[in-house]
Every structure is written in C-alpha cells, then in structure tokens.
Protein backbone atom coordinates (compact mmCIF):
# COMPACT_ATOMS: atom_id res chain seq x y z
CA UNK A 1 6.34 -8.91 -35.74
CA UNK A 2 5.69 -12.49 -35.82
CA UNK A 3 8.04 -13.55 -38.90
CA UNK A 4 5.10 -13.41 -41.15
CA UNK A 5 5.05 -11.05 -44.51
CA UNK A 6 1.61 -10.77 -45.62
CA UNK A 7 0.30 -13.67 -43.25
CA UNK A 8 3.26 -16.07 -44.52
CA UNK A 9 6.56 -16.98 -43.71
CA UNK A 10 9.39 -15.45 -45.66
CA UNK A 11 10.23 -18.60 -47.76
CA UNK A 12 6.54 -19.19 -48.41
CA UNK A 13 6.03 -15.93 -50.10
CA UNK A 14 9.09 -16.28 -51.82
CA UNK A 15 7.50 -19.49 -53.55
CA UNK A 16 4.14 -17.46 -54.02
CA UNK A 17 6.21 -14.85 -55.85
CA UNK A 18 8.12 -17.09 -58.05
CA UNK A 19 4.71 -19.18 -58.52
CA UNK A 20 3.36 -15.33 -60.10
CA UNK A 21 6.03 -15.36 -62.28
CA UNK A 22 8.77 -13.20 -60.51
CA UNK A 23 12.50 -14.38 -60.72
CA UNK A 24 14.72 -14.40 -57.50
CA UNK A 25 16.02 -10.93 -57.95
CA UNK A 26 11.97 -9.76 -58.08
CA UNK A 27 10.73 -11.36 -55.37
CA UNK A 28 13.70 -10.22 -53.23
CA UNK A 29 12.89 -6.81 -54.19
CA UNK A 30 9.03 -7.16 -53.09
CA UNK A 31 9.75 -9.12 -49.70
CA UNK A 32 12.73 -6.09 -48.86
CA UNK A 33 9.97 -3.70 -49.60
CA UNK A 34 7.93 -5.02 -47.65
CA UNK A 35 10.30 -5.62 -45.00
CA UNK A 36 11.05 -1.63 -45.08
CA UNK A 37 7.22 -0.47 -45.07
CA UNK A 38 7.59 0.31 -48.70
CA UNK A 39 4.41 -1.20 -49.52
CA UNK A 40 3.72 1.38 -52.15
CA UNK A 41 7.07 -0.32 -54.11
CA UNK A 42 5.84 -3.75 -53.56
CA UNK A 43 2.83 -3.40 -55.45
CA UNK A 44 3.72 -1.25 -58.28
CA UNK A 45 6.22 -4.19 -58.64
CA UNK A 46 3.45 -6.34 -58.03
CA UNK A 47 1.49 -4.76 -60.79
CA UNK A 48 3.63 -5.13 -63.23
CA UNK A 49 3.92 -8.52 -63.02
CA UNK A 50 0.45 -8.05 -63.52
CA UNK A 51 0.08 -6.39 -66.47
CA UNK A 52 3.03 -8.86 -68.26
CA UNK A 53 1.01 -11.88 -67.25
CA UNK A 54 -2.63 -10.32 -68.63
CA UNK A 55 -0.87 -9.70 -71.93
CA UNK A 56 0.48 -13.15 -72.26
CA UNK A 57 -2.74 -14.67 -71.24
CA UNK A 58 -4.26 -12.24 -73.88
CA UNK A 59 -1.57 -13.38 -76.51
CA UNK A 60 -2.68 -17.20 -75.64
CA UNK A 61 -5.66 -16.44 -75.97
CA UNK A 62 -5.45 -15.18 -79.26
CA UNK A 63 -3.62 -18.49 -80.08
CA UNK A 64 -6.95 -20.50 -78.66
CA UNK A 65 -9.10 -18.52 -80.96
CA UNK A 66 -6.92 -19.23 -84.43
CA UNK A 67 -6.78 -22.76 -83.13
CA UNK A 68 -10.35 -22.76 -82.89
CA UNK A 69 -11.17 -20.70 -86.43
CA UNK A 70 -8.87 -23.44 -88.31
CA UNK A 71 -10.90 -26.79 -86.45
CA UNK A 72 -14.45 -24.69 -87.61
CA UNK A 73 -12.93 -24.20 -90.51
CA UNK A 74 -11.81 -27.65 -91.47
CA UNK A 75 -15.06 -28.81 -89.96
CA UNK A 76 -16.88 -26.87 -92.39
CA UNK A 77 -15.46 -28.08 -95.35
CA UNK A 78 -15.79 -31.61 -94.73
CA UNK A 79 -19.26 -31.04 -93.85
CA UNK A 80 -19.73 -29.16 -97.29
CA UNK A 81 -18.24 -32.12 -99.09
CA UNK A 82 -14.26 -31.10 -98.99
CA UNK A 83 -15.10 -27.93 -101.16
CA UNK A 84 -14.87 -24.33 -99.40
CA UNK A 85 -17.46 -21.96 -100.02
C-alpha cells in the first residue's frame, strides 16, 4: 500500500471527514475501517452522516421557504396599499 486511503493521505481524509461533518471519534472509526478492509462499516457510517446532513439541509430549507412566504407576503401588502386581502 502506498499510504493512501481512498487516493489520500491519512491526515487528508481525516480533514475530508471532519469537512462532512464527522467529529474526531467518527472519522477515526471510518479511516480504522478502512484500514481493516471493513469497507462495508465505513460506509454505513458514511451514510449516516448522510442521511443527518439531508435532513438538516431539508430543515434549512424549510427555513428559506418561510423566509421567503413572509418577504411575498409583506410585498403583497404594500403593493395592495398596506391592507391584506
């Protein structure tokens, strides 16, 4: 092996893990998966990572859309002349 995990070094992937979201204790767990062929562990951890950062992007997005209701909203009633219909 050339010191490479996934075509990086160890400390790189380390930083791409923690960029993803995963604390120290995660991304030690993926890399000694790795490191022990237990590829199959890696990416269910990997996964779930996933699946936490999906729903938060789906929770912010839910936040864009209210933002954006209340600005059409407001909009609309000073368009109307201040009075809401």
């Amino acid at each position: 092996m050339d010191g490479k995990i996934c075509g990086m070094t160890k400390e790189s992937l380390r930083q791409c893990l923690s960029e993803c979201g995963c604390c120290c204790s995660t991304a030690d767990s993926v890399i000694e998966k790795i490191e022990s062929s237990d590829r199959k562990g890696a990416r269910k951890i990997l996964e779930q990572k996933r699946k936490e950062a999906l729903e938060s992007l789906h929770q912010e997005q839910q936040k864009i859309d209210r933002i954006d209701f209340l600005s059409w909203q407001m909009d609309k009633e000073e368009k109307s002349g201040g009075k809401q219909k």
